[in-house]
N, C-alpha and C. Protein backbone atom coordinates (compact mmCIF):
# COMPACT_ATOMS: atom_id res chain seq x y z
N UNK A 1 0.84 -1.17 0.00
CA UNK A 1 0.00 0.00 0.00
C UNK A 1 0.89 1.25 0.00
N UNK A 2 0.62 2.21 -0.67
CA UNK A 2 1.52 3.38 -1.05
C UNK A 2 0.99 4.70 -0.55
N UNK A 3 1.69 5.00 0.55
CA UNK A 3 1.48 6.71 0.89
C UNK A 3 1.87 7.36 0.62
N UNK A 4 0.80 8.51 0.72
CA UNK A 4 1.34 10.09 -0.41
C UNK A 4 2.41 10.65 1.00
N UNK A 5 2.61 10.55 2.43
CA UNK A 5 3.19 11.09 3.41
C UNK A 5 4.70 10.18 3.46
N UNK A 6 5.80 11.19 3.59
CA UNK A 6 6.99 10.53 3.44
C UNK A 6 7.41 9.96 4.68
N UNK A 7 8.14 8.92 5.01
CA UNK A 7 8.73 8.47 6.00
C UNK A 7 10.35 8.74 6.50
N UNK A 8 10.39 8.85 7.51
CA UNK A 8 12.00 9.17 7.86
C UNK A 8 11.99 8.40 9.40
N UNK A 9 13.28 8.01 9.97
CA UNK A 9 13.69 7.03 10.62
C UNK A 9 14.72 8.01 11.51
N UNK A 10 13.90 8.29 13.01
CA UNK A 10 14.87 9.44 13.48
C UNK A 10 15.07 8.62 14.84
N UNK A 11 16.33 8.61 15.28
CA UNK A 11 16.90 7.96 16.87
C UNK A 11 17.03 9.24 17.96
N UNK A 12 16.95 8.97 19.40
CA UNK A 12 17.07 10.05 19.74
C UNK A 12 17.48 9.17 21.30
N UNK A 13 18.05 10.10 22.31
CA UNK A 13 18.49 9.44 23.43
C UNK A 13 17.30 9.04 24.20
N UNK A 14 17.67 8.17 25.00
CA UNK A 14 16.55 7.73 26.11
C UNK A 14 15.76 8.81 26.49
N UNK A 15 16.46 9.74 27.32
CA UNK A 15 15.86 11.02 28.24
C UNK A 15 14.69 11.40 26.98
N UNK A 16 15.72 11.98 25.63
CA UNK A 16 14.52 12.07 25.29
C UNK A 16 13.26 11.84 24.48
N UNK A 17 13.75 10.23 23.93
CA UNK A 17 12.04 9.78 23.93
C UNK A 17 11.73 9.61 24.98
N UNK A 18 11.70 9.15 25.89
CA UNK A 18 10.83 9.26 27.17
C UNK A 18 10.24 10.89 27.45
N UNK A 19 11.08 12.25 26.88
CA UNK A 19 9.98 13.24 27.14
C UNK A 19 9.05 13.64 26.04
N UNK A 20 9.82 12.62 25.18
CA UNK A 20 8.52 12.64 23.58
C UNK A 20 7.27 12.10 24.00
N UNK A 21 7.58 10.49 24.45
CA UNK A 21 6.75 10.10 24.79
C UNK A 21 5.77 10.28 26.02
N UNK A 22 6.10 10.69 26.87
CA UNK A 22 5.52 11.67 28.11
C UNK A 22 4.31 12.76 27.16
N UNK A 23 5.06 13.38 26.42
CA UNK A 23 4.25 14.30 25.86
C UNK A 23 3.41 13.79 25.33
N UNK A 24 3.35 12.91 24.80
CA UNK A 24 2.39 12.18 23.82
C UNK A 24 1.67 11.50 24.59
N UNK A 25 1.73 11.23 25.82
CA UNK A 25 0.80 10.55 26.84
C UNK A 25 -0.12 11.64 27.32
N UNK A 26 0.45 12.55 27.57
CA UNK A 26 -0.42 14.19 28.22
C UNK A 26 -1.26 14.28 27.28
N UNK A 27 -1.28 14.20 25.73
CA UNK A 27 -1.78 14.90 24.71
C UNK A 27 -2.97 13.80 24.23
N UNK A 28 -2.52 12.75 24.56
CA UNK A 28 -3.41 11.39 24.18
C UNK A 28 -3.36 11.21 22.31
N UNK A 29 -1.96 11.54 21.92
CA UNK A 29 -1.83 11.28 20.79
C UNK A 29 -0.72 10.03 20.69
N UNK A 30 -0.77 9.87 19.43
CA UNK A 30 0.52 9.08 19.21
C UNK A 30 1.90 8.82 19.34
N UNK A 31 2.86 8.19 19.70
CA UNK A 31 4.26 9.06 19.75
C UNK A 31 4.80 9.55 18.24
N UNK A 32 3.81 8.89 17.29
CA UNK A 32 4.28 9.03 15.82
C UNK A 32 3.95 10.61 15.95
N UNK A 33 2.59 11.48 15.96
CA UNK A 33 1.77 12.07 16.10
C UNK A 33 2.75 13.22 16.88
N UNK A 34 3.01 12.97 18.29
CA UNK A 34 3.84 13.90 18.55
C UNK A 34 5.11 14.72 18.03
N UNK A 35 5.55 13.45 17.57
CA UNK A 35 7.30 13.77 16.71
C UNK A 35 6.69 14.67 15.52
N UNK A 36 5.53 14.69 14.58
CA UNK A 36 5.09 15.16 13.82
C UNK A 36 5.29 16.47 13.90
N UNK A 37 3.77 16.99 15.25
CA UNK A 37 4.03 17.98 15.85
C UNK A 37 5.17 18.31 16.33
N UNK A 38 5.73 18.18 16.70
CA UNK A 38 7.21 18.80 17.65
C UNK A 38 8.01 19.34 16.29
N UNK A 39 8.02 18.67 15.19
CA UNK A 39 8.98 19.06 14.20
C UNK A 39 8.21 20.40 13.60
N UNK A 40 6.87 19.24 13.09
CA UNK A 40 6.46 20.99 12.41
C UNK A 40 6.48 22.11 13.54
N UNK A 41 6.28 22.29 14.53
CA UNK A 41 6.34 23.35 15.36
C UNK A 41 7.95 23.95 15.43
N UNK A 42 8.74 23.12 14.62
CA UNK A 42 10.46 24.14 14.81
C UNK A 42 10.41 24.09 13.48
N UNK A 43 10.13 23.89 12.35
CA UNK A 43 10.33 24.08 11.12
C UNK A 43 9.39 24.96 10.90
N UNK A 44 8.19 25.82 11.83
CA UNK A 44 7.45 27.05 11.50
C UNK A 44 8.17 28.05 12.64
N UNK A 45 8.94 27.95 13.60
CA UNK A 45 9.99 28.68 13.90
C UNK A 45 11.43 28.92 13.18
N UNK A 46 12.04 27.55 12.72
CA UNK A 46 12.75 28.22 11.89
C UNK A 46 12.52 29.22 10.36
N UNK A 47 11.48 29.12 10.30
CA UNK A 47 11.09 30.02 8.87
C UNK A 47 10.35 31.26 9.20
N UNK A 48 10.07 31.61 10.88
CA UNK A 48 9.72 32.78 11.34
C UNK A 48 11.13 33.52 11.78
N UNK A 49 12.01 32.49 11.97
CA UNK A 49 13.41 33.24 12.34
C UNK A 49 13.87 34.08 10.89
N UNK A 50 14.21 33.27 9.57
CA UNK A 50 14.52 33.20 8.56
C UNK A 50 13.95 34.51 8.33
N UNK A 51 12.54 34.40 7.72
CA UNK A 51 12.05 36.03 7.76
C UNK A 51 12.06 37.38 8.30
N UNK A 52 11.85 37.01 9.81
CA UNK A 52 12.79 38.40 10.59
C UNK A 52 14.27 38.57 10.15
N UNK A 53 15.07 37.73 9.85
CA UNK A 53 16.58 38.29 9.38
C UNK A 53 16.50 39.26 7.80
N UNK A 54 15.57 38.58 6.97
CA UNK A 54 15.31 38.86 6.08
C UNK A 54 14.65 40.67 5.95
N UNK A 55 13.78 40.11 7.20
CA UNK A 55 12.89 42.15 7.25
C UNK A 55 14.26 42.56 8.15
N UNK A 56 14.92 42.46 9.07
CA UNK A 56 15.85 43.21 9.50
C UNK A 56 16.55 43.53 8.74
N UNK A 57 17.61 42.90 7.76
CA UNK A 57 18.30 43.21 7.07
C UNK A 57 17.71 44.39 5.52
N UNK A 58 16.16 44.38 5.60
CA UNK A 58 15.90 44.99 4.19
C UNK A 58 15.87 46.47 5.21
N UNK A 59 15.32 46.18 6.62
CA UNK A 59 15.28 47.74 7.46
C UNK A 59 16.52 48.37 7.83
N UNK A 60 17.23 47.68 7.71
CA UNK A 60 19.18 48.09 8.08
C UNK A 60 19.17 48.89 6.60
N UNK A 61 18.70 48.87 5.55
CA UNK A 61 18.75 49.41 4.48
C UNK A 61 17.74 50.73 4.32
N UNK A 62 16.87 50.43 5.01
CA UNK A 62 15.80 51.11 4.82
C UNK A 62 16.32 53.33 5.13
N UNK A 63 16.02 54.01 4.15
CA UNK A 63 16.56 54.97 4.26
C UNK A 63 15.56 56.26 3.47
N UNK A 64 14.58 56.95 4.70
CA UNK A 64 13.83 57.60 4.75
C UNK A 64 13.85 58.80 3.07
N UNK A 65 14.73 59.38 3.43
CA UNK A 65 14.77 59.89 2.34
C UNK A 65 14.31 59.63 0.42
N UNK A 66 14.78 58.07 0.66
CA UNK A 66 14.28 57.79 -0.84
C UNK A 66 13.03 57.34 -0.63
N UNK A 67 12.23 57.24 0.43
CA UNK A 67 10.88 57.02 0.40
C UNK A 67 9.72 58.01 -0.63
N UNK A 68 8.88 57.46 -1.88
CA UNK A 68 7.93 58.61 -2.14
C UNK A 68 7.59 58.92 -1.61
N UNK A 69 6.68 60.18 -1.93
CA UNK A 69 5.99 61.04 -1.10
C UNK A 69 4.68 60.55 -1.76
N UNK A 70 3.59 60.95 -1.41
CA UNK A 70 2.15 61.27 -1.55
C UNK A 70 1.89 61.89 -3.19
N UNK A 71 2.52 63.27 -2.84
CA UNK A 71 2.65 63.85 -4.01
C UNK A 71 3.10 63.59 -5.55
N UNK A 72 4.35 62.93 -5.38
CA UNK A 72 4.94 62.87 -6.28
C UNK A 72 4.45 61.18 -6.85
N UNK A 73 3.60 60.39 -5.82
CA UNK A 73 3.07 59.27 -6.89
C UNK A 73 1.54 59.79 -7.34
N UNK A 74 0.74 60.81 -6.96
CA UNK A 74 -0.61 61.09 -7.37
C UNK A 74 -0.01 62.71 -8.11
N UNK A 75 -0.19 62.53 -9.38
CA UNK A 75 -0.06 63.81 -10.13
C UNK A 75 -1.78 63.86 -10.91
């Protein structure tokens, strides 16, 4: 049987699957289910990090003066 969802094969120390799995006992989900969540929840932090560097660095540029005015885009 063929799934459209990819598989990956991740090891991790005792301590912490046991706080994977802890979590996944609190939550009454799966431990599959948790690891899911836990990842997507740092792979939508790392791409909220990514973007703030991105707007910081365009505002380190950012330089009032060449901003239009009002005027000069409505003639």
């Amino acid at each position: 049987m063929k799934t459209e969802t990819q598989r990956i094969n991740v090891q991790f120390s005792k301590e912490k699957y046991e706080l994977i799995e802890h979590l996944a006992e609190l939550e009454n989900v799966s431990l599959s289910e948790k690891v899911r969540q836990l990842i997507e929840s740092a792979l939508e932090n790392a791409e909220d990090m990514n973007l703030m560097m991105i707007a910081e660095k365009r505002l380190s540029k950012y330089n009032r003066k060449n901003v239009l005015k009002k005027e000069d885009i409505i003639k």
